[in-house]
C-alpha atoms as a PDB file:
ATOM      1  CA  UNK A   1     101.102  80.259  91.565  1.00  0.00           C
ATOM      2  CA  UNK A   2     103.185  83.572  90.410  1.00  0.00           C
ATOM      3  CA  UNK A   3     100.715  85.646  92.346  1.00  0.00           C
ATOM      4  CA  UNK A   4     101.400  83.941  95.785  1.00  0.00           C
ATOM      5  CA  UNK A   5      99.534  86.421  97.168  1.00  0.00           C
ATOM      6  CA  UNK A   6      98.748  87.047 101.323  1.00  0.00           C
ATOM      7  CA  UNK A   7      97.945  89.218 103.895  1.00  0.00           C
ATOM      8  CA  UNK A   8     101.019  89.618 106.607  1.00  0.00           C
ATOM      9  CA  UNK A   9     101.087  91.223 110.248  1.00  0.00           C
ATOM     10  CA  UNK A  10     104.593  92.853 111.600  1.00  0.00           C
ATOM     11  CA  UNK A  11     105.001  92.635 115.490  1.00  0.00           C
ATOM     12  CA  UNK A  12     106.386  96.239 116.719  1.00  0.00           C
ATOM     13  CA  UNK A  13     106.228  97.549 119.810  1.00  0.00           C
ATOM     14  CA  UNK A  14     103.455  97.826 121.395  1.00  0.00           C
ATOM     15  CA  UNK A  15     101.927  98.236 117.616  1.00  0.00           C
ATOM     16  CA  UNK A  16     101.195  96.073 114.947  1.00  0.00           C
ATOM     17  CA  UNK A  17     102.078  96.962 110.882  1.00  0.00           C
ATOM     18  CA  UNK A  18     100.419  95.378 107.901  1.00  0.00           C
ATOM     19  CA  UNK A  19     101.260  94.335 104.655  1.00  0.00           C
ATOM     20  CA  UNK A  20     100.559  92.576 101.710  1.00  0.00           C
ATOM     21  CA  UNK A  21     102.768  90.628  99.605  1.00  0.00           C
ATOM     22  CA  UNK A  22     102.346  88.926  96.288  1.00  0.00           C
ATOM     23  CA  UNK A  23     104.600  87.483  93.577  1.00  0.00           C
ATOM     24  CA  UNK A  24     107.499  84.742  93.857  1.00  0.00           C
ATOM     25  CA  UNK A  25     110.941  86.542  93.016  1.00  0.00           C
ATOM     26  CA  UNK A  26     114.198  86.611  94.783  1.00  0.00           C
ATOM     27  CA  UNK A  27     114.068  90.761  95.147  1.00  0.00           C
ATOM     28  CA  UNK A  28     111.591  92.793  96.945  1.00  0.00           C
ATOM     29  CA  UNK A  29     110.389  95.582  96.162  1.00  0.00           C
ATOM     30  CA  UNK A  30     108.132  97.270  98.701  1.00  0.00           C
ATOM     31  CA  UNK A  31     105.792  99.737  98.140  1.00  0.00           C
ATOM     32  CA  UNK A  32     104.104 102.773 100.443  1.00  0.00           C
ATOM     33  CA  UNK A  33     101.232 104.079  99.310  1.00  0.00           C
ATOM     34  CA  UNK A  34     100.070 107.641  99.961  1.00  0.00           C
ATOM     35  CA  UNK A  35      97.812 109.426 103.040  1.00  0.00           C
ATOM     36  CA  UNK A  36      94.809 107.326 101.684  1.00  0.00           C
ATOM     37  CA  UNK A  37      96.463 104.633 103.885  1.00  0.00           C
ATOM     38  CA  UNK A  38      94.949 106.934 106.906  1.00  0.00           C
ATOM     39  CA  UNK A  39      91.652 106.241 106.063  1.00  0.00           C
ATOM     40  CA  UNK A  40      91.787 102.743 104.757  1.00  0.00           C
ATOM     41  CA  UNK A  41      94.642 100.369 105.523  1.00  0.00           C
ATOM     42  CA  UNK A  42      96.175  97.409 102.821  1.00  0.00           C
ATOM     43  CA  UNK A  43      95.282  94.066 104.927  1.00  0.00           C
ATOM     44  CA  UNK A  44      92.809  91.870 103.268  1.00  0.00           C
ATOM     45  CA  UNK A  45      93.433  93.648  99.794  1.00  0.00           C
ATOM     46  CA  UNK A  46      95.866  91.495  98.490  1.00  0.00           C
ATOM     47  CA  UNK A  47      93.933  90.348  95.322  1.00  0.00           C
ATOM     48  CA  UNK A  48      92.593  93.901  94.867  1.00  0.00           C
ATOM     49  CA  UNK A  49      96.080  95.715  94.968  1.00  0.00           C
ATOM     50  CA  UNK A  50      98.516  92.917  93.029  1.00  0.00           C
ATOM     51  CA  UNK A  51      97.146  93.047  89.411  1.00  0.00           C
ATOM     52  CA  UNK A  52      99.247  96.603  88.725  1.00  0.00           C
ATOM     53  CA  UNK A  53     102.143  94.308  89.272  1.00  0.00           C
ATOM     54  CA  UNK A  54     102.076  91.310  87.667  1.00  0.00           C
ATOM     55  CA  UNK A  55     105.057  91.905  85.423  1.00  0.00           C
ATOM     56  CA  UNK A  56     107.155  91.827  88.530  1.00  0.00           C
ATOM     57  CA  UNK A  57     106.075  88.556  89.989  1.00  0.00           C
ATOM     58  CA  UNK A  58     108.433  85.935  88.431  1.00  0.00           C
ATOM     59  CA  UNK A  59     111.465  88.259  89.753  1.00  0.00           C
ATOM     60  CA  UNK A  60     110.597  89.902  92.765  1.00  0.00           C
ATOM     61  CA  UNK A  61     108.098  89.887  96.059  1.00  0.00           C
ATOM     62  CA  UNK A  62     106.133  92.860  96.129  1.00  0.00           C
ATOM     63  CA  UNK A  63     105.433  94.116  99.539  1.00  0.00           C
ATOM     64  CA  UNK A  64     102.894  96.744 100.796  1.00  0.00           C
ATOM     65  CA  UNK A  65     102.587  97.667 104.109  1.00  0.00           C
ATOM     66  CA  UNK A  66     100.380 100.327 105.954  1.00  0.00           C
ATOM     67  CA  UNK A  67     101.807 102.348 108.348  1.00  0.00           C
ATOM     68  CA  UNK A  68     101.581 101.248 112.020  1.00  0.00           C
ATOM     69  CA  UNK A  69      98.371 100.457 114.247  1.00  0.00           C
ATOM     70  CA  UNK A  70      97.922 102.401 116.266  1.00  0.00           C
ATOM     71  CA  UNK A  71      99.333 105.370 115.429  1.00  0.00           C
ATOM     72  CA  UNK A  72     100.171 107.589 117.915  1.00  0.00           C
ATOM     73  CA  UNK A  73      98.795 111.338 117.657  1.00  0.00           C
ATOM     74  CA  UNK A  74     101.913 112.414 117.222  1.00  0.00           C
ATOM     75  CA  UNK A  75     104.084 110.389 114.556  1.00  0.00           C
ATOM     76  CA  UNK A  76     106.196 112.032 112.176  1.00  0.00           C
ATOM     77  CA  UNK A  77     107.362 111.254 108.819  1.00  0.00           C
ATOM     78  CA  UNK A  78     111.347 110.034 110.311  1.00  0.00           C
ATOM     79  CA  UNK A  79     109.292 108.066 112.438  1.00  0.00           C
ATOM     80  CA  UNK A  80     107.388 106.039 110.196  1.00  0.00           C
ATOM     81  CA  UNK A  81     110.606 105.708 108.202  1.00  0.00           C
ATOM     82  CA  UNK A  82     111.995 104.069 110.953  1.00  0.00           C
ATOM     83  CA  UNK A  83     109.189 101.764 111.575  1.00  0.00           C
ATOM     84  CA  UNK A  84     109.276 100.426 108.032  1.00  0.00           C
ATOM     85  CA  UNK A  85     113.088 100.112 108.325  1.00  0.00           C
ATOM     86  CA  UNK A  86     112.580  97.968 111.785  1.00  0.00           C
ATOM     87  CA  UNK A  87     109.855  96.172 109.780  1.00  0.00           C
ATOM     88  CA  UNK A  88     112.199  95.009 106.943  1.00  0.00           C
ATOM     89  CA  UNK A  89     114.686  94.170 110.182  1.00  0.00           C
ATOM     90  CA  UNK A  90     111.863  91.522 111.303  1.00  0.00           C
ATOM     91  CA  UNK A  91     110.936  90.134 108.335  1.00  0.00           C
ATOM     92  CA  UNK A  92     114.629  88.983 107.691  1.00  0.00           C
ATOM     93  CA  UNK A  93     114.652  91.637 104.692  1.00  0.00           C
ATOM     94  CA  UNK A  94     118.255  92.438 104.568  1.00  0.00           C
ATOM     95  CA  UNK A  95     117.888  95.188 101.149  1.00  0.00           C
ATOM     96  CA  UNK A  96     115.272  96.370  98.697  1.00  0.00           C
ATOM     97  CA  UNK A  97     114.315  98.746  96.402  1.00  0.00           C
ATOM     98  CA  UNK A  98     111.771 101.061  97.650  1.00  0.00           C
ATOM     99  CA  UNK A  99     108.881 102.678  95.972  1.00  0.00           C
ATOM    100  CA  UNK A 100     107.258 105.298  97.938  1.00  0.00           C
ATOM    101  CA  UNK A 101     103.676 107.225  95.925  1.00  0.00           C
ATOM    102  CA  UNK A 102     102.807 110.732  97.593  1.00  0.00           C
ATOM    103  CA  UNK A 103     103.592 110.623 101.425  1.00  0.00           C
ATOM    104  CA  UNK A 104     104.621 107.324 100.810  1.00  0.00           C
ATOM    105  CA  UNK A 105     107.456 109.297  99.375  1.00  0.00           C
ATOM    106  CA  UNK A 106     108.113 111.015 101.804  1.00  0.00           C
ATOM    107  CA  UNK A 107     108.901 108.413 103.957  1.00  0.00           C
ATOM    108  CA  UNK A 108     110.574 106.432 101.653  1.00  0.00           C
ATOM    109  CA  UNK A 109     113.091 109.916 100.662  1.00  0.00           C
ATOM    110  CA  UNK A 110     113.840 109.298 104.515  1.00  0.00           C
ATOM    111  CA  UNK A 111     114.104 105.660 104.801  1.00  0.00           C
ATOM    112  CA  UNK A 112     116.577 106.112 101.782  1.00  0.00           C
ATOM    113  CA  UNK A 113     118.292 108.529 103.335  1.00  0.00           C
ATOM    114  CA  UNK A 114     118.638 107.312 107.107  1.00  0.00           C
ATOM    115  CA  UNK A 115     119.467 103.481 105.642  1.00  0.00           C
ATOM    116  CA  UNK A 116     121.357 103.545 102.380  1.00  0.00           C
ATOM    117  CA  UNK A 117     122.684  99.683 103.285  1.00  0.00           C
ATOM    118  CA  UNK A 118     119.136  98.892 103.340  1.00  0.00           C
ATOM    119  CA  UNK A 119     118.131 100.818  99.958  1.00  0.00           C
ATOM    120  CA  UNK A 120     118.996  98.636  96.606  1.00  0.00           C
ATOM    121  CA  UNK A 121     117.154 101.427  94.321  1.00  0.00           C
ATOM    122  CA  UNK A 122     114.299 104.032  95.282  1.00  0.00           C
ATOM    123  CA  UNK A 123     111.584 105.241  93.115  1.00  0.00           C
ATOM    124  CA  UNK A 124     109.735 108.507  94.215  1.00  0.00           C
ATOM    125  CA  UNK A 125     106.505 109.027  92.651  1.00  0.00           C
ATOM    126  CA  UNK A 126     104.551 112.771  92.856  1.00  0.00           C
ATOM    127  CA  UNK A 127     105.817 113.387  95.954  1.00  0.00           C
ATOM    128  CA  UNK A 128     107.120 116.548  97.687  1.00  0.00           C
ATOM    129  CA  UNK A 129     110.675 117.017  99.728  1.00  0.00           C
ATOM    130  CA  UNK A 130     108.966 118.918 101.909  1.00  0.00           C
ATOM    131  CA  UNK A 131     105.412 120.603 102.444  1.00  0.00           C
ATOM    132  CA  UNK A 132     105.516 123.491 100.334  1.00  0.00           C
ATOM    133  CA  UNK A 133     102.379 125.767  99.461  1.00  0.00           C
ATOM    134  CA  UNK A 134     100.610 123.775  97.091  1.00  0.00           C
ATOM    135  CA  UNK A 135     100.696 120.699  99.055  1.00  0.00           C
ATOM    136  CA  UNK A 136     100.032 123.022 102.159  1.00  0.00           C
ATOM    137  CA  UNK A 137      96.776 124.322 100.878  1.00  0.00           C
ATOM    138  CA  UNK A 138      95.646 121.207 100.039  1.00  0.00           C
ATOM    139  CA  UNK A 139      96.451 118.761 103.292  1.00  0.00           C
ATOM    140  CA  UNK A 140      95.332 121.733 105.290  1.00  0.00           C
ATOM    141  CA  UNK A 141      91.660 121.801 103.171  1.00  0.00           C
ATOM    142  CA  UNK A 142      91.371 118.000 103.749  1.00  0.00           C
ATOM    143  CA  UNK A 143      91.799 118.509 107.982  1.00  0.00           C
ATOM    144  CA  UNK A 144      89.660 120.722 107.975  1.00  0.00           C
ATOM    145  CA  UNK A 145      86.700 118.428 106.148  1.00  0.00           C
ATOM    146  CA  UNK A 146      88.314 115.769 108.144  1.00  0.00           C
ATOM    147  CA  UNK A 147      87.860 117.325 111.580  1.00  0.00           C
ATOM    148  CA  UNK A 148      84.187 117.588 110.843  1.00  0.00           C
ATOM    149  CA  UNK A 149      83.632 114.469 109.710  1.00  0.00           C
ATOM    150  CA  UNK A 150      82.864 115.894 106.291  1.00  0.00           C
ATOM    151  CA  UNK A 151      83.977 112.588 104.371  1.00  0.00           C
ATOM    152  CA  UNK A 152      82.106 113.028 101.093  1.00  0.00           C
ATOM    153  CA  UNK A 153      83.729 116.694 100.316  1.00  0.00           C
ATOM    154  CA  UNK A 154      87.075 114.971 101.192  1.00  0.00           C
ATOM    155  CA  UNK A 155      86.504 112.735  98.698  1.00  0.00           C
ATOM    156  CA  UNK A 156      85.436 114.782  96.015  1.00  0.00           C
ATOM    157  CA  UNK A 157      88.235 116.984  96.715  1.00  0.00           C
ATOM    158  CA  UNK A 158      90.816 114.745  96.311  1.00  0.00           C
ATOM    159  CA  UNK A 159      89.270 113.151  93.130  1.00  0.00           C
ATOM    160  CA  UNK A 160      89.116 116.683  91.699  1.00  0.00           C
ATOM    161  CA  UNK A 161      92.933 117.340  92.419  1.00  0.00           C
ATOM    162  CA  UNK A 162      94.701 114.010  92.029  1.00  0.00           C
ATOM    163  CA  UNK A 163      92.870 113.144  88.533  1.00  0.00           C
ATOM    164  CA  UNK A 164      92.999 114.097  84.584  1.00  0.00           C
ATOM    165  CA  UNK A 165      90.083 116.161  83.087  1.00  0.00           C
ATOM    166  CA  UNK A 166      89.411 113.163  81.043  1.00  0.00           C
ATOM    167  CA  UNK A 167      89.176 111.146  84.081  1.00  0.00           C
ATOM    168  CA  UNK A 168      87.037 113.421  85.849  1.00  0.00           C
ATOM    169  CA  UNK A 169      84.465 113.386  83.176  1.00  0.00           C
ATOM    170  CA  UNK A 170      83.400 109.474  83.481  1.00  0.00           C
ATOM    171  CA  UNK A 171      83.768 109.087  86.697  1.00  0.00           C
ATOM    172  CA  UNK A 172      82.054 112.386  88.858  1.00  0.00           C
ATOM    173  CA  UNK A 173      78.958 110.811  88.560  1.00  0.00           C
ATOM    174  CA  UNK A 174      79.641 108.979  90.979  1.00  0.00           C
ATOM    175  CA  UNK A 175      80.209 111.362  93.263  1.00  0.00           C
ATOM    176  CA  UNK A 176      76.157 111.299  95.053  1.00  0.00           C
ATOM    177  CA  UNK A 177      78.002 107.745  96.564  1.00  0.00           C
ATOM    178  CA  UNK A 178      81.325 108.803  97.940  1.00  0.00           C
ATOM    179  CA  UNK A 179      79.768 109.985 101.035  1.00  0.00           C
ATOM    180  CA  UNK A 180      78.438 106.949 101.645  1.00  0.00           C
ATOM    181  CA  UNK A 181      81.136 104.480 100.931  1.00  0.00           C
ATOM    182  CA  UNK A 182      84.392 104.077 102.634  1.00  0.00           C
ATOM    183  CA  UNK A 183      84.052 106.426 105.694  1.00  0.00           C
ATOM    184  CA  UNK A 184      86.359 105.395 108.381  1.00  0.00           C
ATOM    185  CA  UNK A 185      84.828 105.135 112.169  1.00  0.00           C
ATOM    186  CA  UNK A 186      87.621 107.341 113.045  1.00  0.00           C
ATOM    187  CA  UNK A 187      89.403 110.078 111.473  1.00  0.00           C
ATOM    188  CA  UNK A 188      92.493 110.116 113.855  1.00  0.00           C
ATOM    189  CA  UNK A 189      94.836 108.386 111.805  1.00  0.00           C
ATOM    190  CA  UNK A 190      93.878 110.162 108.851  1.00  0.00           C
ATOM    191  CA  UNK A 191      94.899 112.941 110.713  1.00  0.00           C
ATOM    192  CA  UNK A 192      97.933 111.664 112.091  1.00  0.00           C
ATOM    193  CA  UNK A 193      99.409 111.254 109.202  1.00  0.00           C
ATOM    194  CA  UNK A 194      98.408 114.438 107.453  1.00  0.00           C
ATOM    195  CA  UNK A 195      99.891 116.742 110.266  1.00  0.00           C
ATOM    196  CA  UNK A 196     103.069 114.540 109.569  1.00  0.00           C
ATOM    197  CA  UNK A 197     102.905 115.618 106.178  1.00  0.00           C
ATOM    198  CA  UNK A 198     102.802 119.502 107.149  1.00  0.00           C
ATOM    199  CA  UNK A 199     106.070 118.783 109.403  1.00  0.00           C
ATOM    200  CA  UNK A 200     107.693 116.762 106.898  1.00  0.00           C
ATOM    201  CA  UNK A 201     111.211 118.532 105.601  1.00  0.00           C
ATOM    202  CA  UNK A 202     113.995 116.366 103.728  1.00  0.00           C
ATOM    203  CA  UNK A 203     115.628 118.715 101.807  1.00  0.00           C
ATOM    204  CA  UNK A 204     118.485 118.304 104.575  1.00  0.00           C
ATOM    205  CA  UNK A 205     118.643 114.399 104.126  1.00  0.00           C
ATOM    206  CA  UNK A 206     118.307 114.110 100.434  1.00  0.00           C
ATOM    207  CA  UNK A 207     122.101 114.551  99.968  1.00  0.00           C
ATOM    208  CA  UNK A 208     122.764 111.371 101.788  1.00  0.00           C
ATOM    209  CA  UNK A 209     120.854 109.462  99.136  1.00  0.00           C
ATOM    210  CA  UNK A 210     123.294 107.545  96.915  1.00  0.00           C
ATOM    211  CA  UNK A 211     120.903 104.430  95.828  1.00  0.00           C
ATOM    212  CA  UNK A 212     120.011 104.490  91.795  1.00  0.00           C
ATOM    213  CA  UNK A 213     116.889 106.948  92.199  1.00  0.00           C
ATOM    214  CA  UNK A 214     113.293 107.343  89.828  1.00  0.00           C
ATOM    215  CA  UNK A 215     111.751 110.100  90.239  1.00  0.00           C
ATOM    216  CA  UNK A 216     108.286 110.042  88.390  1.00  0.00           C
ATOM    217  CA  UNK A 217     105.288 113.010  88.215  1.00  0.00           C
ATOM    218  CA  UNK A 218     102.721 114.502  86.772  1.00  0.00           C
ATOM    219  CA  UNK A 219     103.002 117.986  85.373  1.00  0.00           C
ATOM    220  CA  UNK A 220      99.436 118.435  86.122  1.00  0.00           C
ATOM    221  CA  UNK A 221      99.708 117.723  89.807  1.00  0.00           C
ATOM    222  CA  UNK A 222      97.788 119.884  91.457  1.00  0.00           C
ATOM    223  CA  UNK A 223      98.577 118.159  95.203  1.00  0.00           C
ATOM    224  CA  UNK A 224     102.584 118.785  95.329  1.00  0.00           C
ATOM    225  CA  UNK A 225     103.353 120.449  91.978  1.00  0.00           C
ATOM    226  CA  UNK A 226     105.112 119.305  89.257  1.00  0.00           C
ATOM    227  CA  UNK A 227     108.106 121.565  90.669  1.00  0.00           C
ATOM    228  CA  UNK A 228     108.116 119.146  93.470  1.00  0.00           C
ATOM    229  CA  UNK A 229     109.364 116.467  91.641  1.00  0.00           C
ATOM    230  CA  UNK A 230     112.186 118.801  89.498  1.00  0.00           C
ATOM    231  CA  UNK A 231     113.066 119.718  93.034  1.00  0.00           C
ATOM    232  CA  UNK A 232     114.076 116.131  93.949  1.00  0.00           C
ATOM    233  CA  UNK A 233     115.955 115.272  90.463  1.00  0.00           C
ATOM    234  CA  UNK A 234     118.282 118.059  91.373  1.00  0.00           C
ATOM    235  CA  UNK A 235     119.000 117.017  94.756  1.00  0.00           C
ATOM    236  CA  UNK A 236     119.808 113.707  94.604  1.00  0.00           C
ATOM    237  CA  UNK A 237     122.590 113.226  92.293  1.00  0.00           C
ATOM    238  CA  UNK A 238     122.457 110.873  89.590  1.00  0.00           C
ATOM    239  CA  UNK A 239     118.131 110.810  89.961  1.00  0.00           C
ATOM    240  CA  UNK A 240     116.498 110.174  86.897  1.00  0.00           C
ATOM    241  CA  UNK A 241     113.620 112.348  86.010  1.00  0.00           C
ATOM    242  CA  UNK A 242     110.238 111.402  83.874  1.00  0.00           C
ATOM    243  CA  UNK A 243     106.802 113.985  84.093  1.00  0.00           C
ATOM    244  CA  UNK A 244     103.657 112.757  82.337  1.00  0.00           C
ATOM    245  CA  UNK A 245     102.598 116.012  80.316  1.00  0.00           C
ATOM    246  CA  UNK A 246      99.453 115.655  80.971  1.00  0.00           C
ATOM    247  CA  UNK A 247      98.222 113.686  84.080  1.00  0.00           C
ATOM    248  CA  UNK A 248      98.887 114.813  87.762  1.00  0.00           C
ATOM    249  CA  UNK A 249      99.335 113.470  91.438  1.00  0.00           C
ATOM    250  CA  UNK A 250      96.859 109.995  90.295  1.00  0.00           C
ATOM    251  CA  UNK A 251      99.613 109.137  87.309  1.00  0.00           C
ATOM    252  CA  UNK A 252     100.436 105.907  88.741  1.00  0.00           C
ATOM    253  CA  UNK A 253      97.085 105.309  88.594  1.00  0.00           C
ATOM    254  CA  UNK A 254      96.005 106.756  85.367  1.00  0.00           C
ATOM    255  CA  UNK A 255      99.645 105.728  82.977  1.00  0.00           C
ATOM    256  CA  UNK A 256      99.497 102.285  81.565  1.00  0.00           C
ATOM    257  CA  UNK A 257     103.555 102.624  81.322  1.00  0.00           C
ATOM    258  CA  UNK A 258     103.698 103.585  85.302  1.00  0.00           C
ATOM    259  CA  UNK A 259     104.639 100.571  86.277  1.00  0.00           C
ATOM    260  CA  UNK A 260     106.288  99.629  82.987  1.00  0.00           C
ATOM    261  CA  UNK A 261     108.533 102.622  83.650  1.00  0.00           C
ATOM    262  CA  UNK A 262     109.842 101.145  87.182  1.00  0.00           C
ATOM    263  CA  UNK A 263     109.915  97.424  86.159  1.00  0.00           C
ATOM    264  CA  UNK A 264     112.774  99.196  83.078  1.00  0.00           C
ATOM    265  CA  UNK A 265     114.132 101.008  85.447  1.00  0.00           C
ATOM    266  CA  UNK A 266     114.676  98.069  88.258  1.00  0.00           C
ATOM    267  CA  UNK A 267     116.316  96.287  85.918  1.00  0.00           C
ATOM    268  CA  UNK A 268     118.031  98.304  83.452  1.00  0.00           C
END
């Protein structure tokens, strides 16, 4: 079965990291998703998370992973890059490309950065190279609401700035439930990793990224900017740079080409 999809634990110290794999190929790709990994990790999702990539399963082994549990109060972006680069070191995963969405991105700018041996291509998707106002404003709103346990306005507030207009319309009546669904018994890795993201600076590092480089956002994005991304393209030489014109920071979600786009450029 293509699919070959399964839940996987990584021993680190003291810590444990999960992923999810799925697909049958010879390359991997892995992918880090964004601070919504704070509140709800990938193990035991398999099936839910491998559909957006079924085009890649005859050539590569897709590979999610959370960040580490637990986390420590204090864990910064560089470390978290290193965790997933000690990860890859255990799982016998000598290179890969690396797709990073949001802070995933951020880690992933470092990982590509710290370990170009490691790095076979890297795509960034609406992420930041470093915590500028807009993304400021809104990680700062979000621990705040996190802090007092105020899950369904954090919610809401990250549907309302991650998603189209159009999107918005059919799906905010759902809102009455997002309180009630999904809260977390603990907000401190949520928290964790959002103070990592107000630390986070690689505007020093991105100069040591020589990997092919995909650099995808939305010019709507109302989490990082659309500037964010331009930012990147003309830091890391040779980048190539694509904005949806009208979708922001949930265009991997909401573009049927998203992962159309990085499948081309993986193997172009």
């Amino acid at each position: 079965m293509l699919w070959n999809a399964k839940s996987e634990c990584v021993s680190l110290d003291k810590a444990r990291m999960d992923c999810v794999r799925f697909g049958s190929g010879g390359k991997n790709l892995i992918v880090l998703p964004g601070l919504s990994d704070g509140l709800a990790g990938v193990r035991g999702k398999e099936l839910l998370l491998a559909p957006p990539f079924r085009a890649f399963f005859e050539r590569y082994t897709v590979w999610m992973f959370s960040r580490r549990d637990p986390l420590p109060g204090a864990f910064s972006i560089a470390d978290m890059a290193a965790d997933q680069a000690e990860a890859l070191r255990v799982l016998g995963i000598e290179r890969a490309a690396v797709m990073g969405v949001s802070q995933g991105g951020m880690i992933a700018q470092l990982f590509a950065a710290d370990y170009p041996e490691r790095t076979e291509a890297l795509i960034l998707a609406v992420t930041a190279p470093y915590a500028n106002e807009t993304v400021r404003a809104c990680v700062t709103g979000w621990i705040r609401m996190a802090e007092k346990g105020d899950h369904k306005s954090l919610m809401i507030d990250t549907a309302e700035n991650s998603y189209s207009e159009a999107y918005l319309k059919k799906t905010r009546k759902a809102y009455p439930l997002l309180g009630m669904l999904g809260k977390p018994k603990s907000y401190a890795r949520f928290l964790t990793s959002a103070r990592a993201i107000l630390a986070f600076d690689a505007r020093p590092s991105l100069g040591r990224i020589v990997c092919p480089t995909l650099i995808l956002g939305g010019e709507e994005d109302r989490i990082v900017g659309a500037e964010a991304s331009c930012e990147l393209h003309r830091a890391i030489a040779g980048s190539e740079l694509f904005l949806y014109p009208s979708l922001g920071h949930a265009a991997y979600e909401e573009a049927k080409d998203f992962n159309e786009r990085v499948y081309r450029f993986l193997e172009g």
